[in-house]
N, C-alpha and C. Protein backbone atom coordinates (compact mmCIF):
# COMPACT_ATOMS: atom_id res chain seq x y z
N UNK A 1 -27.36 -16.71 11.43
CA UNK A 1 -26.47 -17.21 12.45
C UNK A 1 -26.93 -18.61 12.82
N UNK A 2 -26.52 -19.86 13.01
CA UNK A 2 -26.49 -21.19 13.20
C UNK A 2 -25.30 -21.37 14.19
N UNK A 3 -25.21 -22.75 14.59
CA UNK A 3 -24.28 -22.89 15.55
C UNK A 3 -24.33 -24.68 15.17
N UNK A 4 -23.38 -25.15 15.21
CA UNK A 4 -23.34 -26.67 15.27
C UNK A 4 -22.62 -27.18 16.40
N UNK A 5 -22.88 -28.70 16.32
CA UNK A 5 -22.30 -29.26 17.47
C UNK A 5 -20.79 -29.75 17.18
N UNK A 6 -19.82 -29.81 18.21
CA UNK A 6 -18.35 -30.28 17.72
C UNK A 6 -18.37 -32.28 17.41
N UNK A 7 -17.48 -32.60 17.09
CA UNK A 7 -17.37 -33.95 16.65
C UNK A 7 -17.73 -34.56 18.02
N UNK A 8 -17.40 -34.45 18.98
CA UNK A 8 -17.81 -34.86 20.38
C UNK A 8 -18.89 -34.78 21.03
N UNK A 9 -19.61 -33.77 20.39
CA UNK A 9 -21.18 -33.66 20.93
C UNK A 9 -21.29 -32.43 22.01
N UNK A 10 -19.96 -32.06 22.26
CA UNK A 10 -20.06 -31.13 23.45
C UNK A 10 -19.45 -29.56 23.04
N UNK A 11 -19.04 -29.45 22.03
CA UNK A 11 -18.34 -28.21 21.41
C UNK A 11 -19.31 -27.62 20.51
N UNK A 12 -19.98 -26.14 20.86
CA UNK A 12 -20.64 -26.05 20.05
C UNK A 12 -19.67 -24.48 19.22
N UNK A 13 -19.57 -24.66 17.74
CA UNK A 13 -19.47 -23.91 16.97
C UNK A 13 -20.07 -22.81 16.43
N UNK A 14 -20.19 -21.19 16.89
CA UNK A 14 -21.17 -20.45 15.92
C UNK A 14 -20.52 -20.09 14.48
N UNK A 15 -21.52 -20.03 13.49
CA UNK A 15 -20.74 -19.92 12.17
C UNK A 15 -22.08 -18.87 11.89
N UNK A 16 -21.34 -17.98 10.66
CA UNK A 16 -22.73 -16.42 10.58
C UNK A 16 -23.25 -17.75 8.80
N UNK A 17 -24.20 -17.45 8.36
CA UNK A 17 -24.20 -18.07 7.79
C UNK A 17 -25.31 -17.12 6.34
N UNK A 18 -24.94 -16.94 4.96
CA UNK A 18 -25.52 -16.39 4.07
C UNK A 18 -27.07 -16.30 4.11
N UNK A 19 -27.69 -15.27 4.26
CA UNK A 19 -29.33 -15.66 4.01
C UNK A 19 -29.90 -14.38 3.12
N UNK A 20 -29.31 -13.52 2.75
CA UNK A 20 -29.49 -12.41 2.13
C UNK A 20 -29.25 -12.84 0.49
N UNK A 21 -30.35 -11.95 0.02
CA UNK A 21 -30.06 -11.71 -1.51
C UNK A 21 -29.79 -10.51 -2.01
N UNK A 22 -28.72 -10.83 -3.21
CA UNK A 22 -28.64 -9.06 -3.86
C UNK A 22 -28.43 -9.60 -5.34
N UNK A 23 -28.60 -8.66 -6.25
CA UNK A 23 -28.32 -8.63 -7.63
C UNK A 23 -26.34 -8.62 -7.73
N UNK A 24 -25.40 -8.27 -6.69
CA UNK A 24 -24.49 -7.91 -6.98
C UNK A 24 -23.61 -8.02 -5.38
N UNK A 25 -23.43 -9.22 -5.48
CA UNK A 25 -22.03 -8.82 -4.57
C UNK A 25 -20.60 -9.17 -4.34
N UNK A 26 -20.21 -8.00 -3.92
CA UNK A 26 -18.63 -7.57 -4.19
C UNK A 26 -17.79 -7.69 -3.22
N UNK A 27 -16.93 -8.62 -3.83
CA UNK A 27 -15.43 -9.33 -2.57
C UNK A 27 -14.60 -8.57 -2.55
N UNK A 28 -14.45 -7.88 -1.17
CA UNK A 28 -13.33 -6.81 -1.44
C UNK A 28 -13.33 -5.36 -1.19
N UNK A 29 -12.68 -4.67 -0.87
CA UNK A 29 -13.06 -2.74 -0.57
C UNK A 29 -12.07 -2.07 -0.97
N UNK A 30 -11.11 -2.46 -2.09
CA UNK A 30 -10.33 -1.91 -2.54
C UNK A 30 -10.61 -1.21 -3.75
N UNK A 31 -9.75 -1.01 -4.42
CA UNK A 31 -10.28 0.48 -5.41
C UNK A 31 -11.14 -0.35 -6.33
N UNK A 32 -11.01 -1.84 -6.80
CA UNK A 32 -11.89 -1.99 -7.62
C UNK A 32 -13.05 -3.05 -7.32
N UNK A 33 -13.04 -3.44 -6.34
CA UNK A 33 -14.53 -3.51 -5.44
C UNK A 33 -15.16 -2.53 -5.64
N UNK A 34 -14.77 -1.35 -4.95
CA UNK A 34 -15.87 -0.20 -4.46
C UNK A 34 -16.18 0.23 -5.54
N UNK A 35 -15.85 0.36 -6.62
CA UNK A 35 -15.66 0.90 -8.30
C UNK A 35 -17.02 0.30 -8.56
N UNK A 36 -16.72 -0.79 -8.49
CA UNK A 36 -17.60 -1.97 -9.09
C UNK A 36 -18.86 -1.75 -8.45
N UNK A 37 -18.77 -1.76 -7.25
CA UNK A 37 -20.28 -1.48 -6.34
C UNK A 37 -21.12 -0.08 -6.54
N UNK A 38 -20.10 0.53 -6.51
CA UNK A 38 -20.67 2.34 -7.31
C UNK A 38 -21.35 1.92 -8.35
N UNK A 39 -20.52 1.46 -9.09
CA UNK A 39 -21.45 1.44 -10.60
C UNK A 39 -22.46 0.50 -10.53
N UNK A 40 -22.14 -1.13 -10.10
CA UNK A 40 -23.31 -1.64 -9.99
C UNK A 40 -24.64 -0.60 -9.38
N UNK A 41 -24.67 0.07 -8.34
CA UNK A 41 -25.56 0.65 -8.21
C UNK A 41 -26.18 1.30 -8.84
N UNK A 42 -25.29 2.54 -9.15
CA UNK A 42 -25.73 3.31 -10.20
C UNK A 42 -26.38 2.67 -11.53
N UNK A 43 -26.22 1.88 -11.62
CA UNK A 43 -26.98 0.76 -12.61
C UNK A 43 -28.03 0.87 -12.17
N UNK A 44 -28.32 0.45 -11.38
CA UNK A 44 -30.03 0.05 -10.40
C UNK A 44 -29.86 -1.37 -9.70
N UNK A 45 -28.35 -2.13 -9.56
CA UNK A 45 -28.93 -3.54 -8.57
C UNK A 45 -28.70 -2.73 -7.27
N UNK A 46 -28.89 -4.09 -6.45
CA UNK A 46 -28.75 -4.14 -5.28
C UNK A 46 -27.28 -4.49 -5.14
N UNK A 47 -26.98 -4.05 -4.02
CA UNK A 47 -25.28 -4.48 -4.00
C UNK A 47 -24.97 -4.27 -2.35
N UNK A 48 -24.39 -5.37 -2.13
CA UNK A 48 -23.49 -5.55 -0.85
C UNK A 48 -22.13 -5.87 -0.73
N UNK A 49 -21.34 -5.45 -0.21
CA UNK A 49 -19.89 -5.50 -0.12
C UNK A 49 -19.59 -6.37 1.36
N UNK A 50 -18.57 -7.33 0.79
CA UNK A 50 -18.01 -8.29 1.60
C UNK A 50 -16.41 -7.80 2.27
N UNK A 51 -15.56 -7.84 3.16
CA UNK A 51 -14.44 -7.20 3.39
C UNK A 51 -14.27 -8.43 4.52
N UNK A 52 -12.98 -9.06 3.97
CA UNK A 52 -12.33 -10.07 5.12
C UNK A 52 -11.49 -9.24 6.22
N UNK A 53 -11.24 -8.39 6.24
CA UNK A 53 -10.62 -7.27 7.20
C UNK A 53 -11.61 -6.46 7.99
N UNK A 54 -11.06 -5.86 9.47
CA UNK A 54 -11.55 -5.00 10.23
C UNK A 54 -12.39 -3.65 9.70
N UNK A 55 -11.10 -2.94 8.76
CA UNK A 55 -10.97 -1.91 7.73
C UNK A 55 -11.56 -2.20 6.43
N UNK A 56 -11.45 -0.75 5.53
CA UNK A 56 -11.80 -0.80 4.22
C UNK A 56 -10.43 -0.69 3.90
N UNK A 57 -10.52 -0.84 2.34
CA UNK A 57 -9.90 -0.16 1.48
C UNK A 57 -8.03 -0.84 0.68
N UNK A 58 -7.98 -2.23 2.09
CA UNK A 58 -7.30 -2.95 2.05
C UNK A 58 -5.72 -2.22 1.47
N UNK A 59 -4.90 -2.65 0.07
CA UNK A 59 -3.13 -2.14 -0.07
C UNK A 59 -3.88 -1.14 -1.21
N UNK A 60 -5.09 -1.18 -1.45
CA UNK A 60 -4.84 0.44 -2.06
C UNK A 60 -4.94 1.74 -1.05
N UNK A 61 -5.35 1.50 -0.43
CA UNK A 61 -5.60 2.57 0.93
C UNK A 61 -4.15 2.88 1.54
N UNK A 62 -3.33 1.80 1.24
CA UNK A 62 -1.99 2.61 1.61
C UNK A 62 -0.93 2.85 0.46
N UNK A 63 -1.16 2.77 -0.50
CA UNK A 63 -0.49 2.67 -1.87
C UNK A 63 0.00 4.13 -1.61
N UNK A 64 0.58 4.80 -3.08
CA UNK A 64 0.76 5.78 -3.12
C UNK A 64 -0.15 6.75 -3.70
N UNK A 65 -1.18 6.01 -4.40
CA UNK A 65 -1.73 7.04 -4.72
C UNK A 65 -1.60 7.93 -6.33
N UNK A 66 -0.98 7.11 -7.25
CA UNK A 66 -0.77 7.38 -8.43
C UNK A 66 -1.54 6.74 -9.33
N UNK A 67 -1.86 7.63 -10.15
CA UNK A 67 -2.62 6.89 -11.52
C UNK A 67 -1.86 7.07 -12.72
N UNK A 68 -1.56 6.20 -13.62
CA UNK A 68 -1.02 7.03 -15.08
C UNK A 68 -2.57 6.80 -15.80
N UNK A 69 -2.65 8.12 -16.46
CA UNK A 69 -3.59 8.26 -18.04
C UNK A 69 -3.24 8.96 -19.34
N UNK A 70 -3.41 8.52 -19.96
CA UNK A 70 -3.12 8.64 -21.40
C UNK A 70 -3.57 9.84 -22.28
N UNK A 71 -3.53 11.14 -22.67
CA UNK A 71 -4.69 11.66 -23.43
C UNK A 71 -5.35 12.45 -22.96
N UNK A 72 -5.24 12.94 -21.44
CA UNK A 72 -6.05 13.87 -21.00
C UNK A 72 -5.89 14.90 -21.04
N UNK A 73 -6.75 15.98 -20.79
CA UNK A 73 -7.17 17.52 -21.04
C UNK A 73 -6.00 18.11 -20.11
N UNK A 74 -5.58 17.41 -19.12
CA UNK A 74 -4.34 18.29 -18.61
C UNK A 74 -2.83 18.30 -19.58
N UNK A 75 -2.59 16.81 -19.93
CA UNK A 75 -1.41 16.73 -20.97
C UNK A 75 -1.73 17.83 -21.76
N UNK A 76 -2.67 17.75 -22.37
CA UNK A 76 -2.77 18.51 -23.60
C UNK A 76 -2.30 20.13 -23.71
N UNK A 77 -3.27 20.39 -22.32
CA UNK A 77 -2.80 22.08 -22.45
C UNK A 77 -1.30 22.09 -21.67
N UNK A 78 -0.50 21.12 -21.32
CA UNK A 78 0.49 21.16 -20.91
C UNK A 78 1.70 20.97 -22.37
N UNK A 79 1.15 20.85 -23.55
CA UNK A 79 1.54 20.26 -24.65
C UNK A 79 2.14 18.84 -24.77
N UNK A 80 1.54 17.97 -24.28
CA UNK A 80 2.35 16.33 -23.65
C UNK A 80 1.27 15.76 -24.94
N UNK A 81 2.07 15.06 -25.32
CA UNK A 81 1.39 14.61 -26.81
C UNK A 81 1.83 12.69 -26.33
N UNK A 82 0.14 12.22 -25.77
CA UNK A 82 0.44 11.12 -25.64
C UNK A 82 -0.97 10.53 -26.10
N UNK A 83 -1.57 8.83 -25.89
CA UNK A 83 -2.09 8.25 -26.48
C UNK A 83 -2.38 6.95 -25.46
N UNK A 84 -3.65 6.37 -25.76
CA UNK A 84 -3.73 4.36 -25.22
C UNK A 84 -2.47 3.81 -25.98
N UNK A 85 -2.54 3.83 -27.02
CA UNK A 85 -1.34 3.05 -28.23
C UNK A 85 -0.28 3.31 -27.44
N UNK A 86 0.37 4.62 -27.03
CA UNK A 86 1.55 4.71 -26.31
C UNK A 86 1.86 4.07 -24.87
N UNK A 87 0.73 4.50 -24.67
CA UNK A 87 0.66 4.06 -22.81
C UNK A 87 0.99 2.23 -23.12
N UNK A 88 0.12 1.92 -23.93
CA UNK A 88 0.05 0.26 -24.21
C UNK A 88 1.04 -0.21 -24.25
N UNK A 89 2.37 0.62 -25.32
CA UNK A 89 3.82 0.17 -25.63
C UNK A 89 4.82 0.34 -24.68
N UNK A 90 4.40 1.34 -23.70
CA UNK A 90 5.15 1.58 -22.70
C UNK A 90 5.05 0.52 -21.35
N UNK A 91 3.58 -0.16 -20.95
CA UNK A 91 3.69 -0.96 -20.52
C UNK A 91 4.10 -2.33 -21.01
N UNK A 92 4.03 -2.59 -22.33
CA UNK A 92 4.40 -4.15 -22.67
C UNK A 92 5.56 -3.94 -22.60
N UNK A 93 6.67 -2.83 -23.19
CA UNK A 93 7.94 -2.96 -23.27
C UNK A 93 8.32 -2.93 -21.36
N UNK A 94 7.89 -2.31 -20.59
CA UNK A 94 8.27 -2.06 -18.59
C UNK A 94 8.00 -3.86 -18.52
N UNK A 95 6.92 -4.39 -19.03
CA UNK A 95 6.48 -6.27 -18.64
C UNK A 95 7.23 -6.85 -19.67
N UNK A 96 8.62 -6.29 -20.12
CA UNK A 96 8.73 -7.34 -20.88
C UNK A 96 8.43 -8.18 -22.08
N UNK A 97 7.05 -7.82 -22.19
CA UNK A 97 6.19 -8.50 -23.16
C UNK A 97 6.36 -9.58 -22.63
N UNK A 98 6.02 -9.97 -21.00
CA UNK A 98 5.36 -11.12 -20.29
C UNK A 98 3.85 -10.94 -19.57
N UNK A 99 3.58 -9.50 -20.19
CA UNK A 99 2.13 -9.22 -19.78
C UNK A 99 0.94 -10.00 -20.35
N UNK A 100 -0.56 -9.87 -20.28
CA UNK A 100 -1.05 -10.02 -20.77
C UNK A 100 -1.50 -9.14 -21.69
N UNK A 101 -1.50 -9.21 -22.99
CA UNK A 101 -1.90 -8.15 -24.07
C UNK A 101 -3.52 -8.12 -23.95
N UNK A 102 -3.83 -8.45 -23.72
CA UNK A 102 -5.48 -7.99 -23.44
C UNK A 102 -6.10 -7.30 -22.32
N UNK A 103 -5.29 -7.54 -21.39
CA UNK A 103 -5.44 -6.77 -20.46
C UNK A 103 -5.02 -5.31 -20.34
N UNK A 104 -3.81 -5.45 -20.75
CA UNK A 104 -2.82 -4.30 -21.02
C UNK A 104 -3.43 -3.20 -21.97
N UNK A 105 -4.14 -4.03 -22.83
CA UNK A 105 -5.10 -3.12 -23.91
C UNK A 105 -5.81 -2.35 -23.05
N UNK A 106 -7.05 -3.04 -22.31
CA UNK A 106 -7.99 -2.83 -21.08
C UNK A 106 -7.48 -1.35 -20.93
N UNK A 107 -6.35 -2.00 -20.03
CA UNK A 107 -6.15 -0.63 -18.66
C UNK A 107 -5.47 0.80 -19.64
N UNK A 108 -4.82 0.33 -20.75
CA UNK A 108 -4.50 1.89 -21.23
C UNK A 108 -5.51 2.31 -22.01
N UNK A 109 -6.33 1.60 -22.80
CA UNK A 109 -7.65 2.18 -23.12
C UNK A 109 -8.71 2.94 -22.29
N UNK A 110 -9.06 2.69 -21.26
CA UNK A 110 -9.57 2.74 -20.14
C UNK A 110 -9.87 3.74 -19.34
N UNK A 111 -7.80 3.70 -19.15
CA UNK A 111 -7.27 4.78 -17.58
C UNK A 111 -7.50 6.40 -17.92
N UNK A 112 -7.95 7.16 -19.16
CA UNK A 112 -8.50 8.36 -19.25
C UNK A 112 -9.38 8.83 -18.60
N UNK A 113 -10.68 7.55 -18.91
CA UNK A 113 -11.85 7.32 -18.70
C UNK A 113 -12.50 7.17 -16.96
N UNK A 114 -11.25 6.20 -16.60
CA UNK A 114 -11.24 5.78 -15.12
C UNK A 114 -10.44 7.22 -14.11
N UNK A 115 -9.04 7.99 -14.60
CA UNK A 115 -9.08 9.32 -14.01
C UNK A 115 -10.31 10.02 -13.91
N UNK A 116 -10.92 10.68 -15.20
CA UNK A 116 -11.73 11.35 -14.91
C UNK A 116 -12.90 10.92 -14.22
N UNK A 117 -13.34 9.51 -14.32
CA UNK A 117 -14.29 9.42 -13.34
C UNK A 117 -13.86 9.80 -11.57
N UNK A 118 -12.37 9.01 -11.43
CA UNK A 118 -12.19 9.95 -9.94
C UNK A 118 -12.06 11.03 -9.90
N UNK A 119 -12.47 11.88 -10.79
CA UNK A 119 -11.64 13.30 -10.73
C UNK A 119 -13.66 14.26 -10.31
N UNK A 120 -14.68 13.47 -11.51
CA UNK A 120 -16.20 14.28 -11.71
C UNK A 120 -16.47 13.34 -10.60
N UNK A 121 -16.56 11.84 -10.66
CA UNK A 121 -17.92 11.08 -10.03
C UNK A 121 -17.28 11.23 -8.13
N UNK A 122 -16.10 10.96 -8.00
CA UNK A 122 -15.62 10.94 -6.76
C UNK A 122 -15.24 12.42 -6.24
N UNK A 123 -14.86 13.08 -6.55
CA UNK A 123 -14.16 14.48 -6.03
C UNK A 123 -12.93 14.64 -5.65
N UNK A 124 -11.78 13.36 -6.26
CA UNK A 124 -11.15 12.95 -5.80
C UNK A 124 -9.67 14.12 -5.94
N UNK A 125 -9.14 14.73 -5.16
CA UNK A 125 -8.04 15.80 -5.83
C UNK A 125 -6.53 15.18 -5.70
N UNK A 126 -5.98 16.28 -6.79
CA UNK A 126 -4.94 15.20 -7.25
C UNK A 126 -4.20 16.55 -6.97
N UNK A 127 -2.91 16.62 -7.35
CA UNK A 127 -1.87 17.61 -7.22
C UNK A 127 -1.90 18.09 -8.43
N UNK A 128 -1.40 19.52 -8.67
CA UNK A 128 -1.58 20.26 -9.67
C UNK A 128 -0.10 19.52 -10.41
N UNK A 129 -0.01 18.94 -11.20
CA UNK A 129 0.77 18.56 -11.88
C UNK A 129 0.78 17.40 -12.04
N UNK A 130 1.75 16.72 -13.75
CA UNK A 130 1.69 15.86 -14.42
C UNK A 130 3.20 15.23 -14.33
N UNK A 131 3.00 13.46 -13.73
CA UNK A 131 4.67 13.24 -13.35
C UNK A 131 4.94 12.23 -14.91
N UNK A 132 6.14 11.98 -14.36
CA UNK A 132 6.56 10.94 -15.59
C UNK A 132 6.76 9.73 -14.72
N UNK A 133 6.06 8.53 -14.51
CA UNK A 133 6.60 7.62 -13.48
C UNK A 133 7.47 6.35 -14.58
N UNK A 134 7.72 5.81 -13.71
CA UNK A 134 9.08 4.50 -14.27
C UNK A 134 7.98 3.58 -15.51
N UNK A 135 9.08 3.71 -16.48
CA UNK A 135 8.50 2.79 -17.51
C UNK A 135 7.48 3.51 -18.11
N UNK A 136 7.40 4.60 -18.07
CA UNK A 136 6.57 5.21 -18.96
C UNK A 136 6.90 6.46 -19.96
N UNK A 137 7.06 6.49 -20.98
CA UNK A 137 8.26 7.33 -21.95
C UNK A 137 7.78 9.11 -21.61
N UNK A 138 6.17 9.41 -21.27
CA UNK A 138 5.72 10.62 -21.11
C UNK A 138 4.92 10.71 -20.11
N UNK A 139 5.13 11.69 -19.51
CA UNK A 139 4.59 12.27 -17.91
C UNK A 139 2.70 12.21 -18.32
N UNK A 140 2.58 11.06 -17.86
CA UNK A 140 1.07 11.05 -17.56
C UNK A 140 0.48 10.39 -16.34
N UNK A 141 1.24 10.89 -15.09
CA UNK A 141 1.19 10.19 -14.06
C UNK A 141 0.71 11.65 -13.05
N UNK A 142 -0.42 10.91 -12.41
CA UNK A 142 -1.18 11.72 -11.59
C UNK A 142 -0.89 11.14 -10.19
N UNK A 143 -1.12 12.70 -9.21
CA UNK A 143 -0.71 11.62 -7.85
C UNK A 143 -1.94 12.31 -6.41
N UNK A 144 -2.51 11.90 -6.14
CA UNK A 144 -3.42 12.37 -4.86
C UNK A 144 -2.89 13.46 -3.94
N UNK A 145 -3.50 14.52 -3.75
CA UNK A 145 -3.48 15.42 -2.82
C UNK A 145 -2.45 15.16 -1.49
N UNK A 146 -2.88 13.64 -1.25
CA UNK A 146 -1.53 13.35 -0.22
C UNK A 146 -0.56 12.07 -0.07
N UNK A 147 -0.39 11.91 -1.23
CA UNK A 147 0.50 10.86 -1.61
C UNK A 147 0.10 8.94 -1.23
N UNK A 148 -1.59 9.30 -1.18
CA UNK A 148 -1.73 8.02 -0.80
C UNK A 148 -3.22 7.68 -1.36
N UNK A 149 -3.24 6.35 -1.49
CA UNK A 149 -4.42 5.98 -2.12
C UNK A 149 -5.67 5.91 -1.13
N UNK A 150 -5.54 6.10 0.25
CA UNK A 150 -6.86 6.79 1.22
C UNK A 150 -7.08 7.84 0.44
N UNK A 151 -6.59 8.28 -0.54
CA UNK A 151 -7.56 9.75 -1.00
C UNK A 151 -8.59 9.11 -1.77
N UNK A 152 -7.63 8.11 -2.60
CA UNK A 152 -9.22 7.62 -3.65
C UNK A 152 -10.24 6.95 -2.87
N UNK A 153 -9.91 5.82 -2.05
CA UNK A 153 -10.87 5.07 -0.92
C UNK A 153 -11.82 5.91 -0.09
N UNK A 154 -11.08 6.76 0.37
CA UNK A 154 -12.06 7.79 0.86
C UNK A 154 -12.94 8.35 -0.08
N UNK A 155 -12.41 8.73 -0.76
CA UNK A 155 -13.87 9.66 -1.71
C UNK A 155 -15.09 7.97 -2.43
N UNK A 156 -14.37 7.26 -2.16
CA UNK A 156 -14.84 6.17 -2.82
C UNK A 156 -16.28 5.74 -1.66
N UNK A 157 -15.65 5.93 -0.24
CA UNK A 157 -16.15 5.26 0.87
C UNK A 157 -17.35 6.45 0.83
N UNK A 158 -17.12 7.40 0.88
CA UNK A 158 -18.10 8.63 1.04
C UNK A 158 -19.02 8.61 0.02
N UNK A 159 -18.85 7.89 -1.24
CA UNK A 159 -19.65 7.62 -2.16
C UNK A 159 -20.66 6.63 -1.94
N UNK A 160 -19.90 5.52 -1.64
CA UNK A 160 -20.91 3.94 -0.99
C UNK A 160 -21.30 4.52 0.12
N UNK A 161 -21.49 5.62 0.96
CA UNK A 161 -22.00 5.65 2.34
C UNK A 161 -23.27 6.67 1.63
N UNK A 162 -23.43 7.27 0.57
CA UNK A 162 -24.46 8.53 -0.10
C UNK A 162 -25.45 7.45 -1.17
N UNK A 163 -24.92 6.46 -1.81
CA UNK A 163 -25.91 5.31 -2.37
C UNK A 163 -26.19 4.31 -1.11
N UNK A 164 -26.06 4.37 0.03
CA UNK A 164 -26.56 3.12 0.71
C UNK A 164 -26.35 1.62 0.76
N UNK A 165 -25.00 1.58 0.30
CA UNK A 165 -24.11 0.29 -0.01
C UNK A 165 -23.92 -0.32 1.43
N UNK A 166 -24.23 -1.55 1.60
CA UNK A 166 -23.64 -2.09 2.81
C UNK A 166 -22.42 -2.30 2.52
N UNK A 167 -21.60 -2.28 3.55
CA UNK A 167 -19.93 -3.43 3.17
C UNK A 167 -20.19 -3.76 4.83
N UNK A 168 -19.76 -5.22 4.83
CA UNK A 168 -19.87 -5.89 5.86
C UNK A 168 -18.19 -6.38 6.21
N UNK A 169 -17.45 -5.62 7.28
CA UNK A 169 -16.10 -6.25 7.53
C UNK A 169 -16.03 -7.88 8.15
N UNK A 170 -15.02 -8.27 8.00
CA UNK A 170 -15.26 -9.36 8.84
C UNK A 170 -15.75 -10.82 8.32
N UNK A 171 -16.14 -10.39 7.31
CA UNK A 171 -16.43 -11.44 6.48
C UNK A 171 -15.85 -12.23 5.09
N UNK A 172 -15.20 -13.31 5.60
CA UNK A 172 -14.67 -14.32 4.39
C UNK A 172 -15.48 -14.91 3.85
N UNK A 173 -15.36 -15.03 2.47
CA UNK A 173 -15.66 -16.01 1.04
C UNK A 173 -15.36 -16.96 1.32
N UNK A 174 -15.56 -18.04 1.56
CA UNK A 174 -14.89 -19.44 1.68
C UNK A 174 -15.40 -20.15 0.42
N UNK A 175 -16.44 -19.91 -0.35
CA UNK A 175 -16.69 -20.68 -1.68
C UNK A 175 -18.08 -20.41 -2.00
N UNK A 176 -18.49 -20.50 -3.22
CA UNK A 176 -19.45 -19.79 -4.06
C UNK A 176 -20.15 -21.26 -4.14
N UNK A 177 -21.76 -21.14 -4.49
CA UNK A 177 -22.25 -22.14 -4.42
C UNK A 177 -23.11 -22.00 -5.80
N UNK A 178 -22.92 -23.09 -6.87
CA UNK A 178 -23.52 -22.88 -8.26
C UNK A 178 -24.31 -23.84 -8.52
N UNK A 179 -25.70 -23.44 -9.31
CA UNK A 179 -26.56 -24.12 -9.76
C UNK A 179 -25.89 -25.27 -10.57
N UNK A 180 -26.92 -25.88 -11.27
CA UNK A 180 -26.68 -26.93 -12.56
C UNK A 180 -26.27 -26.70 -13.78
N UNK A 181 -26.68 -24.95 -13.97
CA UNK A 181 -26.09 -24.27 -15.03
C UNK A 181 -24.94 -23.57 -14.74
N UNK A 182 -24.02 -23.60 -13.68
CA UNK A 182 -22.88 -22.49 -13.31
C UNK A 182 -23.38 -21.00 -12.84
N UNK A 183 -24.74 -21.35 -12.75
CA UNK A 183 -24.54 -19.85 -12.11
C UNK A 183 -24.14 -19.85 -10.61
N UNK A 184 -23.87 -18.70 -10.24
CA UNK A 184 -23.92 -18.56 -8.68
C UNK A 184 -25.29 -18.19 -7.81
């Protein structure tokens, strides 16, 4: 914490000011902040979470609460015969093919991988059933216990509160400060 003087000499300004170190920190408390901070931990850094808001969990916390995945053990015994390759075609053709194809790769490769982690690492419950959402040719759309993405944030928040994660609300990024080599 510092405080400066105003241009006049008579206004004084408090500003909080960085003095902490961590191996890892994360802008943000939304699903893929906290993601990120879980795992960084579970890694072994240190990790602190930054949140420009009062709250966590920011527009995923009020989302709906749906995931699509590709390939999983529920399709299957449901007989839903799907794939990343499919999921992939189904989103480039919904974007148009104004997406980014590398990304797009990313997230349908991925989103199996990323359900089941909310499903083992979080505890996260979903509704007994498999939807078909828009733009997607086969029902591989999962949806939270109560139609909102506070289910994932929560199990997320209860996670960072059992590893010992700070998240500090209240606090803006205003700009990153880099060595001679680009690091931060």
């Amino acid at each position: 914490m510092g405080s400066e003087t105003g241009g006049n000499g008579s206004e004084t300004i408090s500003r909080d000011r960085w003095d902490e170190f961590c191996d890892v920190l994360v802008v943000g408390s939304g699903f893929a902040g906290l993601a990120a901070a879980i795992e960084a931990k579970r890694a072994g850094s240190s990790v602190i979470i930054i949140e420009k808001m009062h709250g966590y969990g920011g527009n995923s916390a009020i989302c709906d609460g749906g995931i699509a995945a590709p390939g999983t053990p529920i399709q299957r015994a449901r007989g839903i015969q799907d794939s990343a390759e499919q999921m992939y075609a189904d989103m480039m053709a919904a974007g148009l093919g104004l997406n980014q194809p590398a990304l797009v790769k990313t997230v349908a490769e991925n989103a199996a991988d990323v359900f089941r982690w909310t499903v083992e690492t979080l505890k996260v419950k979903y509704k007994d059933r498999v939807d078909q959402f828009g733009g997607h040719s086969v029902p591989r759309g999962y949806t939270t216990h109560n139609r909102s993405g506070s289910a994932i944030v929560g199990q997320q928040l209860k996670k960072i509160r059992e590893l010992g994660i700070p998240i500090r609300t209240r606090n803006f990024l205003q700009r990153l400060h880099l060595n001679a080599d680009g690091r931060i």
